[in-house]
N, C-alpha and C. Protein backbone atom coordinates (compact mmCIF):
# COMPACT_ATOMS: atom_id res chain seq x y z
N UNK A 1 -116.91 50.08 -74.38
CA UNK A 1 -115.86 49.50 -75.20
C UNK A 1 -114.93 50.62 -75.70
N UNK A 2 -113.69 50.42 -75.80
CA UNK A 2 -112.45 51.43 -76.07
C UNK A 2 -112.31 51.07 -77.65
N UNK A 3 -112.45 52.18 -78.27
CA UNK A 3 -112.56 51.88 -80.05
C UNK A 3 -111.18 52.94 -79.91
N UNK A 4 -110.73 52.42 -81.42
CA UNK A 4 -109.75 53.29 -82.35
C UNK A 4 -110.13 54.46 -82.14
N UNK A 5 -110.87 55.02 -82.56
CA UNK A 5 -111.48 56.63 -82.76
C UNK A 5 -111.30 57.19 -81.05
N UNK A 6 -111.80 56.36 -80.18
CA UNK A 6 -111.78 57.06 -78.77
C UNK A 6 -110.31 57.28 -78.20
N UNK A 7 -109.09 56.53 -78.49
CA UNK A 7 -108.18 56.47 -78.20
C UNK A 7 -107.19 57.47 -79.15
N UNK A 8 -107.46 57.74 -80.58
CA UNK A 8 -107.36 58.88 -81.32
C UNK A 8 -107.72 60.07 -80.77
N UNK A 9 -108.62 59.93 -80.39
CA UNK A 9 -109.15 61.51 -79.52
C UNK A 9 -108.26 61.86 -78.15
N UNK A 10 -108.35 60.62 -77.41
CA UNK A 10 -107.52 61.32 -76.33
C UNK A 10 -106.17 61.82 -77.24
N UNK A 11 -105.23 61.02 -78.03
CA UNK A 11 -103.99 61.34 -78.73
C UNK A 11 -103.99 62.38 -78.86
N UNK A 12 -105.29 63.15 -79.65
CA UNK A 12 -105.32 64.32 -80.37
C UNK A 12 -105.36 65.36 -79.59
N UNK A 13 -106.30 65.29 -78.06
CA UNK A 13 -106.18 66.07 -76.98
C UNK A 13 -105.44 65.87 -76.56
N UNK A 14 -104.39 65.31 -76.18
CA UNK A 14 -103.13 65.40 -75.95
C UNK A 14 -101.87 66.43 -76.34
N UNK A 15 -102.25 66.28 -77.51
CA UNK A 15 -101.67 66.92 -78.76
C UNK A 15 -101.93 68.75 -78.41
N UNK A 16 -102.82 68.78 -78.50
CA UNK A 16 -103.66 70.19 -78.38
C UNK A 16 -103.39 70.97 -77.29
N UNK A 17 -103.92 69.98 -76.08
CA UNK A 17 -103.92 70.25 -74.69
C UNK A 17 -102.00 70.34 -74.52
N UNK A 18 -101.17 70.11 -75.16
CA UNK A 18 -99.42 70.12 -74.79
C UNK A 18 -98.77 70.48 -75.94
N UNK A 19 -99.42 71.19 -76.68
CA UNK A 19 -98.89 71.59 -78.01
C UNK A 19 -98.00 70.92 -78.33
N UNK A 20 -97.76 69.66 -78.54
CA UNK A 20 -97.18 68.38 -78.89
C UNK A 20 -95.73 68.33 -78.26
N UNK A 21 -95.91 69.01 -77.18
CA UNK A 21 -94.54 68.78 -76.49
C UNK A 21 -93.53 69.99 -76.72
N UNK A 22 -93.95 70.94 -77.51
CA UNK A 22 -92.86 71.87 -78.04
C UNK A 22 -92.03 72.44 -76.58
N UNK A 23 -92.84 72.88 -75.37
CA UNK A 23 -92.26 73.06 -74.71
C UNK A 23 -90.84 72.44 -74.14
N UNK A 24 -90.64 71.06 -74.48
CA UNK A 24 -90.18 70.13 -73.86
C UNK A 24 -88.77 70.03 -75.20
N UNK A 25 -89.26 70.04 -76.22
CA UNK A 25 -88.15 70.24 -77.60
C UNK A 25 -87.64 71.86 -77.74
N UNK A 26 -88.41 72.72 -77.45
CA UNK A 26 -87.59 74.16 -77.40
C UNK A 26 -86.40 73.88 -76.00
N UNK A 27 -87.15 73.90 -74.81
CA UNK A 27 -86.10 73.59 -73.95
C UNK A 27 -84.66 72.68 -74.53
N UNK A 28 -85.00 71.51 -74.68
CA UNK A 28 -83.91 71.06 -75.41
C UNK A 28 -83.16 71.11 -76.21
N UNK A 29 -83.29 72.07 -77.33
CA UNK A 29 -82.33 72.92 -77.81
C UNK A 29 -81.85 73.63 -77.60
N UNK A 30 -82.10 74.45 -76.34
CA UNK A 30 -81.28 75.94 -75.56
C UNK A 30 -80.45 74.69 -74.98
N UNK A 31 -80.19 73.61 -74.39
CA UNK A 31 -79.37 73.00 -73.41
C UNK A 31 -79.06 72.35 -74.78
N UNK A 32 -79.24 71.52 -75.38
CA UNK A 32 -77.95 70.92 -76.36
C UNK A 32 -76.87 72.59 -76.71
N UNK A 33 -77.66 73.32 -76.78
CA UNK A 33 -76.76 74.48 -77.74
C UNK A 33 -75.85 74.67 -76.58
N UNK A 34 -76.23 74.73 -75.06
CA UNK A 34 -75.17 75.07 -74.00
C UNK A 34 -74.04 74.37 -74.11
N UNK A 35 -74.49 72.77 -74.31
CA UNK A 35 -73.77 71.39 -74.11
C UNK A 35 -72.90 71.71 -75.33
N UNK A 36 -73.28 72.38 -76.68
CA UNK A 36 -71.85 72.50 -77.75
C UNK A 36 -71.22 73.21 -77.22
N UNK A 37 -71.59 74.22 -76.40
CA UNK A 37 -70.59 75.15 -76.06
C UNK A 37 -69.36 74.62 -75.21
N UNK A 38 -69.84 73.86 -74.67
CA UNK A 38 -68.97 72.94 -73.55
C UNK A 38 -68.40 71.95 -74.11
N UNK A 39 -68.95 71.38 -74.64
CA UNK A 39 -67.55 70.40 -76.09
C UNK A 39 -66.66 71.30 -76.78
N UNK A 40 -67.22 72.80 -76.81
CA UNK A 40 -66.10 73.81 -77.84
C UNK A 40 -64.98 74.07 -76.85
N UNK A 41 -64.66 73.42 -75.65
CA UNK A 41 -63.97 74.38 -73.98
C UNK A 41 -62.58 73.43 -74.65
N UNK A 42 -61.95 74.20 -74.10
CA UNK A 42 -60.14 73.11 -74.17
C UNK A 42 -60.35 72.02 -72.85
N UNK A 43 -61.25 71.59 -72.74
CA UNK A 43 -61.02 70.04 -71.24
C UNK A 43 -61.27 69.27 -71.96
N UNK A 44 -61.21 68.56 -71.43
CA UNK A 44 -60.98 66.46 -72.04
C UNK A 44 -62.48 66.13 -72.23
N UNK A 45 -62.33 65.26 -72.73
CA UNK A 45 -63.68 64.98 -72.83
C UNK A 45 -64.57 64.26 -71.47
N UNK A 46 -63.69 63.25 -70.65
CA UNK A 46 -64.55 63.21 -69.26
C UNK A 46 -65.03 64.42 -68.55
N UNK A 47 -64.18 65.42 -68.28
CA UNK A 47 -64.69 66.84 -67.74
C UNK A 47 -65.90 67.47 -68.69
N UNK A 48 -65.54 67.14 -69.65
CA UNK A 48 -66.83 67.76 -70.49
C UNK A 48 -68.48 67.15 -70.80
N UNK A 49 -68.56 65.42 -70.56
CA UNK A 49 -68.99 64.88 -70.28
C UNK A 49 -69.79 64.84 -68.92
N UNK A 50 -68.96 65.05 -67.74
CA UNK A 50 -69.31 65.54 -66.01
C UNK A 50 -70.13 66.70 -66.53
N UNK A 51 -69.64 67.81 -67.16
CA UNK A 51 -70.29 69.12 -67.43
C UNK A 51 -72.06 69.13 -68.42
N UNK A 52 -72.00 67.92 -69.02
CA UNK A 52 -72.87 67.83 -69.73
C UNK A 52 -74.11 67.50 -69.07
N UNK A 53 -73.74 66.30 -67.97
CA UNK A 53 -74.62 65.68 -67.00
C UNK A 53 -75.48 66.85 -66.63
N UNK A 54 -74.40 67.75 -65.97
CA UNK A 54 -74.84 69.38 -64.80
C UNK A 54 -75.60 70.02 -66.00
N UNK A 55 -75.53 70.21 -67.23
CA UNK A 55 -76.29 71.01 -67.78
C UNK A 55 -77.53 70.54 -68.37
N UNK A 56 -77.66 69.31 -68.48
CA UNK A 56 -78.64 68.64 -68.55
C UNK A 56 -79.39 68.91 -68.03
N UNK A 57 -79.48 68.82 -66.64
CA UNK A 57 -80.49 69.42 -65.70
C UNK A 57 -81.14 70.79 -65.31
N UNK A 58 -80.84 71.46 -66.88
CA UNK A 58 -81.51 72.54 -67.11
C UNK A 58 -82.52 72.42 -67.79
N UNK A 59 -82.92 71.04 -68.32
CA UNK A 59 -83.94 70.75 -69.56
C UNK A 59 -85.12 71.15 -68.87
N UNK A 60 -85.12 70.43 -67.69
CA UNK A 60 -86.86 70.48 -66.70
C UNK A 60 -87.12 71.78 -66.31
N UNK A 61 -86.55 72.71 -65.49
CA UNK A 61 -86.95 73.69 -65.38
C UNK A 61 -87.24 74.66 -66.77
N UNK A 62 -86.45 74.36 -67.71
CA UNK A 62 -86.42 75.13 -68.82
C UNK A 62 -87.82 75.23 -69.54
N UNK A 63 -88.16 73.39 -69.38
CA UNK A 63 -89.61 72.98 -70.00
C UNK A 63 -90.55 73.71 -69.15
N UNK A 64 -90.15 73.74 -67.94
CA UNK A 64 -91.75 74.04 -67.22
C UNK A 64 -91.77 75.78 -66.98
N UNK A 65 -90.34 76.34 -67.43
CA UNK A 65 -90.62 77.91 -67.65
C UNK A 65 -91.53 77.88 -69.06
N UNK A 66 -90.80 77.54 -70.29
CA UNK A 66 -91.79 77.59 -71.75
C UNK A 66 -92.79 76.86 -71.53
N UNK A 67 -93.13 76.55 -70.65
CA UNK A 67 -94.45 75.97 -71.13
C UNK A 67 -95.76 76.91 -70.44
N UNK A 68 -95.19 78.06 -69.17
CA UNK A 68 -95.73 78.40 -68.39
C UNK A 68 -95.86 79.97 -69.73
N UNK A 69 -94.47 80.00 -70.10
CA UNK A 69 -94.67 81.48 -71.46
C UNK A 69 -95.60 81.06 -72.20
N UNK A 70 -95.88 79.63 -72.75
CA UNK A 70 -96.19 79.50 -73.98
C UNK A 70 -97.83 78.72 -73.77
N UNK A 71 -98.34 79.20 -72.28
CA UNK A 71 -99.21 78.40 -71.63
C UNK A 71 -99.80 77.17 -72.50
N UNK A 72 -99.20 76.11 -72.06
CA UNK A 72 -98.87 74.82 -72.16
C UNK A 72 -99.29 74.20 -71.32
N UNK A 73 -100.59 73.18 -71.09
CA UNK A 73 -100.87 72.66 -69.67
C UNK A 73 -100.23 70.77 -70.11
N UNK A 74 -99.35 71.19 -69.21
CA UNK A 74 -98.73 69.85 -68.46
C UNK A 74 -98.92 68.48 -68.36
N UNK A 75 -100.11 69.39 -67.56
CA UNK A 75 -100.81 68.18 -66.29
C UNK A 75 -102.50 67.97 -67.06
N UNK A 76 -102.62 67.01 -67.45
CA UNK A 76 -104.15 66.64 -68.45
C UNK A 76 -104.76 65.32 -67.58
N UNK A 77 -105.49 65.76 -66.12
CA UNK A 77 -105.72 64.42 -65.71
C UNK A 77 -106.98 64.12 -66.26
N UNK A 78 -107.57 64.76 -66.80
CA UNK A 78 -108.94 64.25 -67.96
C UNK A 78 -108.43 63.33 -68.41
N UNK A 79 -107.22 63.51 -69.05
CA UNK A 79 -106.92 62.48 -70.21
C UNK A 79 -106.68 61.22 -69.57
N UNK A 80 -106.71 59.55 -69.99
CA UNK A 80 -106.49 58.69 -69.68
C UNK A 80 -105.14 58.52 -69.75
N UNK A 81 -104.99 58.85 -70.98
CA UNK A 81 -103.19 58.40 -71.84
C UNK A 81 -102.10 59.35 -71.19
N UNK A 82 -103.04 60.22 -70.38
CA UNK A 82 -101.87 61.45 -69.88
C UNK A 82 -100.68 60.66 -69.40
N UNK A 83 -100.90 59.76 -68.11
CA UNK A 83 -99.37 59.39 -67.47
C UNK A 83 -98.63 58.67 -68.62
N UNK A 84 -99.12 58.13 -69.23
CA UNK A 84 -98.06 57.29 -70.51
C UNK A 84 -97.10 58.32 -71.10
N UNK A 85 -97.09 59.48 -71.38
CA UNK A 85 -96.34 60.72 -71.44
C UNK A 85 -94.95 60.58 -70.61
N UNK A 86 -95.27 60.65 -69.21
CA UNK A 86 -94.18 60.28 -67.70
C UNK A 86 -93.33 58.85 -68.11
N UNK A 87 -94.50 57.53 -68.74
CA UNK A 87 -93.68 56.53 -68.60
C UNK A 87 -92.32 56.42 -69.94
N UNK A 88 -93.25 57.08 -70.94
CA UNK A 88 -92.16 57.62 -71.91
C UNK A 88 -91.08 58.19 -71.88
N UNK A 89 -90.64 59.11 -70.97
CA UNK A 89 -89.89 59.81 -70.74
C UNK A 89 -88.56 59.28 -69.55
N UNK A 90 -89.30 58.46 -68.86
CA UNK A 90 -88.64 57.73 -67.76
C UNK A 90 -88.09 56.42 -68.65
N UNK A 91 -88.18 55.78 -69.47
CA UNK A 91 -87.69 55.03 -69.87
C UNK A 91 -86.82 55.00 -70.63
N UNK A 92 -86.39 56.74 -70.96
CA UNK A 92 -85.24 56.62 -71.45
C UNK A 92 -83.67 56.81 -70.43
N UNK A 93 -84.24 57.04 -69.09
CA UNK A 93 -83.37 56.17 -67.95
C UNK A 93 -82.49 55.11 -67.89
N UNK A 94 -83.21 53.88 -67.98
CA UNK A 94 -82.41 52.91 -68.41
C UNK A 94 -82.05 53.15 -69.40
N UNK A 95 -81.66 53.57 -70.12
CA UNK A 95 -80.34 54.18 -71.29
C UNK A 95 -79.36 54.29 -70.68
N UNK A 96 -79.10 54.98 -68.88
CA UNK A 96 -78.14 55.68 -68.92
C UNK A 96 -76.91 55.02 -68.15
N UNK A 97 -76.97 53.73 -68.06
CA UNK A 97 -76.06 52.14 -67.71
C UNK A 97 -75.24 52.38 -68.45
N UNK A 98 -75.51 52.61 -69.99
CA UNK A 98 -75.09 52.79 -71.36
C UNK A 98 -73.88 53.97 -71.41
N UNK A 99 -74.76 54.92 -71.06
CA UNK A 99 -74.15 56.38 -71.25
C UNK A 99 -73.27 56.54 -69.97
N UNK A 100 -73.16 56.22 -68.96
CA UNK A 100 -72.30 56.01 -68.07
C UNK A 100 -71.42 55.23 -68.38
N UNK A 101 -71.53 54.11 -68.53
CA UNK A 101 -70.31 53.30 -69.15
C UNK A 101 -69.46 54.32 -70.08
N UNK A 102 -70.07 54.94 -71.38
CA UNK A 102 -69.19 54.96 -71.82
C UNK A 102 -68.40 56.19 -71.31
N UNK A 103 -68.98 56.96 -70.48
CA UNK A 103 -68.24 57.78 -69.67
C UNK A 103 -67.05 57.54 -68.94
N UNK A 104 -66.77 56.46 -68.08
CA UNK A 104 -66.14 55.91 -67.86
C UNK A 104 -64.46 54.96 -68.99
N UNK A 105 -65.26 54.58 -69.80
CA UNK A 105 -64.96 54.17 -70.71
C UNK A 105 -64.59 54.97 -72.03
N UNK A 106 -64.91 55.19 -72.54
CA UNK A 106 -65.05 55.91 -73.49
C UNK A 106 -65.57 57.16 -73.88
N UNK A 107 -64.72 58.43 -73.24
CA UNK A 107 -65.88 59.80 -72.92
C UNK A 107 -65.57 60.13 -73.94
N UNK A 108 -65.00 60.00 -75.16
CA UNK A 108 -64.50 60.89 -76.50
C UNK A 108 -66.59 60.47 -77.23
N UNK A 109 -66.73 59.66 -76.81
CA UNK A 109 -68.05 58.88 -77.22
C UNK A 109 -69.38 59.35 -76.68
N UNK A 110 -68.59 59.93 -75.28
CA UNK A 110 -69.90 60.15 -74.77
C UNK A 110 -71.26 61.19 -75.04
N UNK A 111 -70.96 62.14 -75.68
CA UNK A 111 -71.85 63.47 -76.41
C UNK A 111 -72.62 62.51 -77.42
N UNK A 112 -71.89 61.64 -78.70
CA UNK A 112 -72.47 61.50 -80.07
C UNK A 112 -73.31 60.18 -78.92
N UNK A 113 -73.15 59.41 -78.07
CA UNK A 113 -74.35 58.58 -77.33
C UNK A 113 -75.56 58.78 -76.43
N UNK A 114 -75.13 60.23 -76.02
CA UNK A 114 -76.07 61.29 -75.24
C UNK A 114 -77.22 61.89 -76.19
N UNK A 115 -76.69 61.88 -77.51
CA UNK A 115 -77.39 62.06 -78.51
C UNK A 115 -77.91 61.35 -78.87
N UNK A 116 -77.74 60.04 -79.33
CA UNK A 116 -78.35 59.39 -79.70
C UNK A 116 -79.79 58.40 -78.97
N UNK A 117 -79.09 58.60 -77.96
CA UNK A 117 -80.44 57.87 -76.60
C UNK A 117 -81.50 59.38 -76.79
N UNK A 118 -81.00 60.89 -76.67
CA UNK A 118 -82.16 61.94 -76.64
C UNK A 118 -82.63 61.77 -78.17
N UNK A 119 -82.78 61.27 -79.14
CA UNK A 119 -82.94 61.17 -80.59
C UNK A 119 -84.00 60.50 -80.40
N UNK A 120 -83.05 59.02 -79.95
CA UNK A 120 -84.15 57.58 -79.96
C UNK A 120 -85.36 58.13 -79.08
N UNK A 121 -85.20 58.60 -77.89
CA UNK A 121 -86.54 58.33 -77.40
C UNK A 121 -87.70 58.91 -77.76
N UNK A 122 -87.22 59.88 -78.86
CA UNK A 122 -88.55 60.61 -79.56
C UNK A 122 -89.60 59.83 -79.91
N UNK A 123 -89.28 58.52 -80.44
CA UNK A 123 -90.08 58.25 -81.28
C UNK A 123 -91.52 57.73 -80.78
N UNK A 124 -91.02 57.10 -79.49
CA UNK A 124 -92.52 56.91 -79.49
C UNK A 124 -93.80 58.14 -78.97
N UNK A 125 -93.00 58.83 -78.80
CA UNK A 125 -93.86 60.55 -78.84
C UNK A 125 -94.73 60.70 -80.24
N UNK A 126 -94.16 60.30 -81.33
CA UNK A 126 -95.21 60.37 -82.13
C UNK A 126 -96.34 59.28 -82.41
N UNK A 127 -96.23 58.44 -81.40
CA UNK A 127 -97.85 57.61 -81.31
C UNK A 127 -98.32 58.48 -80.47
N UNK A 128 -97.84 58.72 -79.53
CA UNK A 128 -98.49 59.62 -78.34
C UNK A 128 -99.10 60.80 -78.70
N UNK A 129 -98.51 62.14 -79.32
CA UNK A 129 -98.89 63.15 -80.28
C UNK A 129 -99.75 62.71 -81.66
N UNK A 130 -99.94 61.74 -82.23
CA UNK A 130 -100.39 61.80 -83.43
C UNK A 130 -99.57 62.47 -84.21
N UNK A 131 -98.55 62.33 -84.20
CA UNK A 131 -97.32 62.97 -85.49
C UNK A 131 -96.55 62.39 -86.17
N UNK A 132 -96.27 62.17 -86.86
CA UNK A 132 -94.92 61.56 -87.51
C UNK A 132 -93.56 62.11 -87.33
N UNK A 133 -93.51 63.48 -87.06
CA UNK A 133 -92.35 63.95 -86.43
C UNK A 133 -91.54 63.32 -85.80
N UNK A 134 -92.45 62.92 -84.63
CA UNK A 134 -91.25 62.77 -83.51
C UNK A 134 -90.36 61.53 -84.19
N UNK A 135 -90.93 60.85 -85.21
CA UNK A 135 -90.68 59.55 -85.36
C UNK A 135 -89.28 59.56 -86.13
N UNK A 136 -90.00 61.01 -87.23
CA UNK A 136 -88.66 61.06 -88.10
C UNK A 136 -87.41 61.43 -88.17
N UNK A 137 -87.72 62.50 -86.81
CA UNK A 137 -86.33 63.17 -86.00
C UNK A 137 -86.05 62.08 -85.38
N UNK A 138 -86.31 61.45 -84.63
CA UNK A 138 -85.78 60.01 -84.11
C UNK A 138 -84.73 59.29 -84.85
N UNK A 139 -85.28 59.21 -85.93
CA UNK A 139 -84.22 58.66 -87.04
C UNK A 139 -83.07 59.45 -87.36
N UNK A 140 -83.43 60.64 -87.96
CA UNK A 140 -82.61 61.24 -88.31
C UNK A 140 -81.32 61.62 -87.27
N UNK A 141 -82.09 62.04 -85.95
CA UNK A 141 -80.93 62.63 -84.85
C UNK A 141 -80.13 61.29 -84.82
N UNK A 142 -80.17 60.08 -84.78
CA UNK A 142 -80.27 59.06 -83.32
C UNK A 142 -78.62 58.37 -85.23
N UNK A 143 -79.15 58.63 -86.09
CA UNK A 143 -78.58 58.19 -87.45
C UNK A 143 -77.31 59.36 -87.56
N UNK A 144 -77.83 60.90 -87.59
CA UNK A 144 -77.05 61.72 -88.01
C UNK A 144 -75.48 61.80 -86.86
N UNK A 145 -75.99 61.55 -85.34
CA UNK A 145 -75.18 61.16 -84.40
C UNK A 145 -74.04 60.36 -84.49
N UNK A 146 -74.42 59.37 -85.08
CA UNK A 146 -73.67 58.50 -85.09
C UNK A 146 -72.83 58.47 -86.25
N UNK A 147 -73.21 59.25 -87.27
CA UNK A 147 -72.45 59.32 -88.34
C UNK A 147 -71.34 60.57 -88.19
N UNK A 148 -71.89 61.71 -87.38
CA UNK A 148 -71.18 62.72 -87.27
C UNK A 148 -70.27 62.13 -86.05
N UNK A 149 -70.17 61.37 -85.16
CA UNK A 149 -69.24 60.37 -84.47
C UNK A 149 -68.09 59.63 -85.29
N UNK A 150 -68.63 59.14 -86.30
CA UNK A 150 -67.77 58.24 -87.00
C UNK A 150 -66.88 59.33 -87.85
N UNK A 151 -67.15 60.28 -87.81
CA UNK A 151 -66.15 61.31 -89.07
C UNK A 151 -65.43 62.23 -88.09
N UNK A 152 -65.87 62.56 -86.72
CA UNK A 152 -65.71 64.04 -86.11
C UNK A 152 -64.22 63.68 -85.55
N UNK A 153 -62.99 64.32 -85.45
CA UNK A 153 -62.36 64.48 -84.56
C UNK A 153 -62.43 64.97 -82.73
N UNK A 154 -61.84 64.46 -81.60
CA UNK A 154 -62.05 64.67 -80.69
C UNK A 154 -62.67 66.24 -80.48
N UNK A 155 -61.58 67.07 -81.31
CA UNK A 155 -62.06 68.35 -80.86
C UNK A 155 -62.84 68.96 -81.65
N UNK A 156 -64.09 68.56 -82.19
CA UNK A 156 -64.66 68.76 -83.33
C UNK A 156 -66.14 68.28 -82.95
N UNK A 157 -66.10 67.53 -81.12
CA UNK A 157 -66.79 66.55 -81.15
C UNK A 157 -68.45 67.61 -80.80
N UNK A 158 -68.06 69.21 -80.78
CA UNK A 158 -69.57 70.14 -80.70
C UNK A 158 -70.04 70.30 -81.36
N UNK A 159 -69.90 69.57 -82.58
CA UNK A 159 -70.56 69.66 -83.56
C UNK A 159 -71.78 68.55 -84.10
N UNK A 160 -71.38 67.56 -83.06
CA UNK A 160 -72.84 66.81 -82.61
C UNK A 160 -74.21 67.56 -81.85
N UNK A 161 -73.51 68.10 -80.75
CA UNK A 161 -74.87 69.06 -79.85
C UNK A 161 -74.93 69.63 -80.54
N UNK A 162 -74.34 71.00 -81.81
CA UNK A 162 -75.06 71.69 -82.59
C UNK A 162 -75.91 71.14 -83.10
N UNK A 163 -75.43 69.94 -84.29
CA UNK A 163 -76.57 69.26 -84.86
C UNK A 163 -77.84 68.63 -84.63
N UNK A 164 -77.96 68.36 -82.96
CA UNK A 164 -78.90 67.53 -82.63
C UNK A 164 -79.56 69.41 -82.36
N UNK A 165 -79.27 70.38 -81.75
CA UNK A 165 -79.77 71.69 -81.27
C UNK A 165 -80.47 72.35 -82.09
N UNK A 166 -80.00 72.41 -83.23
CA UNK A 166 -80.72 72.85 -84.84
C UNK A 166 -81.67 71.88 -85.23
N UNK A 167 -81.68 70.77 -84.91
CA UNK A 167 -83.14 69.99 -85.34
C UNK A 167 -83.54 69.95 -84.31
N UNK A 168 -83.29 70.37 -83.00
CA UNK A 168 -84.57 70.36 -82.44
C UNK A 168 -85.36 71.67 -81.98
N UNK A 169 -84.51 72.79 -82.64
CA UNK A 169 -85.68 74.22 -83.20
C UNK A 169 -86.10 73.53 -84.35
N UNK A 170 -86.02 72.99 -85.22
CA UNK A 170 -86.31 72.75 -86.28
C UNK A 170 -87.78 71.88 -85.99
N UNK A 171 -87.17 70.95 -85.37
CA UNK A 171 -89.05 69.74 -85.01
C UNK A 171 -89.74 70.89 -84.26
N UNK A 172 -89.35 71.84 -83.30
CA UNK A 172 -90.19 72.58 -83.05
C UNK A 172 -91.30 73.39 -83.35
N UNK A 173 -90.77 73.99 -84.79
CA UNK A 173 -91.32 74.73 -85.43
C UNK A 173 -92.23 73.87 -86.24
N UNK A 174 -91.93 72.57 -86.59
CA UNK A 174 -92.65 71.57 -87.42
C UNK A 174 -93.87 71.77 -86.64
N UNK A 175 -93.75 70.85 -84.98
CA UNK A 175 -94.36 70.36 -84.20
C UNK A 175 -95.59 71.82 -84.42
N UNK A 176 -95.05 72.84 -83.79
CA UNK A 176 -96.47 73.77 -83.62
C UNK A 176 -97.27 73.85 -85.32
N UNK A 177 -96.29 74.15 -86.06
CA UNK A 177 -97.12 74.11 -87.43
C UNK A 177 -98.55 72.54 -87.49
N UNK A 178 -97.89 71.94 -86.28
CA UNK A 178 -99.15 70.71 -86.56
C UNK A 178 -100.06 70.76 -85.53
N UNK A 179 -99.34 71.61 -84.61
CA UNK A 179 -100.86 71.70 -83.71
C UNK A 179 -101.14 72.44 -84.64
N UNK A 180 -101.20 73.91 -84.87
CA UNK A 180 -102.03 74.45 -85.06
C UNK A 180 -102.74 73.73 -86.60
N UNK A 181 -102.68 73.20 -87.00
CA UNK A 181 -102.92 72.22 -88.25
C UNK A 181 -104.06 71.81 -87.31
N UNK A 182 -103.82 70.86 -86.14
CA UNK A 182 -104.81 69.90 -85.36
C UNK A 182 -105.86 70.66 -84.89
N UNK A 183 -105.45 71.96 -84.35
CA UNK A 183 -106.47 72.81 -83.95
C UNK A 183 -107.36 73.53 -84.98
N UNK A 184 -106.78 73.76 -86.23
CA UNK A 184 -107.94 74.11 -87.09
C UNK A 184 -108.83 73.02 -87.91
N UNK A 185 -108.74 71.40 -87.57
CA UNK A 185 -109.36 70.47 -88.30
C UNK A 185 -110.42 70.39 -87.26
């Protein structure tokens, strides 16, 4: 029989075994911080938007260099809950109907919505980790986005990727302060 406590444990080895993902949130703040740099450029915002896509795709390799510095194992096929990690992450995919549109549509928009879909999908990382973190940066990024949208001028608009880039060194530093919290209980 699968009890509370057994399904806590895998969480917690999870946790331990991926140092709650930091690899995966450090990476993502070196590429949001790229992505302000590229909202700071004199191009329009569709070109800057196209540019954001391309730098995006520095997150994965980025993760699987820090995680290889910060030996970080990945891959936990002990764990049961391990692939739920993958399905988490893939589901913030279908988001990107959304974020394309407004590319198309609306690219002055498109950074503070790029943000806000990488915000939202934190959250359910913290059932997965056993944290409350991920839950509360969730809020905060996915909230602060949209507010720094509603005030920012077009050319003003890098000051979303800063903000989301600084909280996510920021959950970083949270995040390991709780492994190592998890690892000394």
């Amino acid at each position: 029989m699968i009890t509370k406590n057994y399904i806590d444990d895998l969480r917690i080895d999870l946790s331990l075994k991926a140092k709650n993902g930091i690899n995966f949130t450090l990476s993502a703040g070196f590429t949001w911080l790229l992505i302000s740099w590229i909202w700071a450029l004199n191009f329009n915002s569709y070109n800057k938007s196209i540019l954001t896509f391309i730098a995006g795709a520095l997150m994965l390799p980025l993760a699987l260099l820090f995680a290889k510095v910060l030996k970080i194992k990945m891959i936990n096929k002990e764990n049961q809950l391990h692939p739920l990690g993958l399905w988490l992450n893939i589901s913030q995919l279908f988001y990107f109907p959304f974020l394309i549109f407004s590319l198309i549509k609306f690219p002055d928009n498109f950074v503070m919505i790029y943000v806000i879909i990488t915000g939202a999908h934190f959250f359910p990382y913290s059932w997965f980790y056993k944290t409350n973190l991920y839950a509360i940066f969730a809020g905060i990024i996915a909230v602060g986005a949209m507010l720094l949208g509603l005030v920012s001028e077009p050319e003003d608009l890098y000051i979303i990727p800063v903000f989301i880039s600084v909280l996510l060194f920021l959950l970083t530093v949270l995040l390991y302060f709780d492994f190592k919290k998890k690892l000394n209980d």
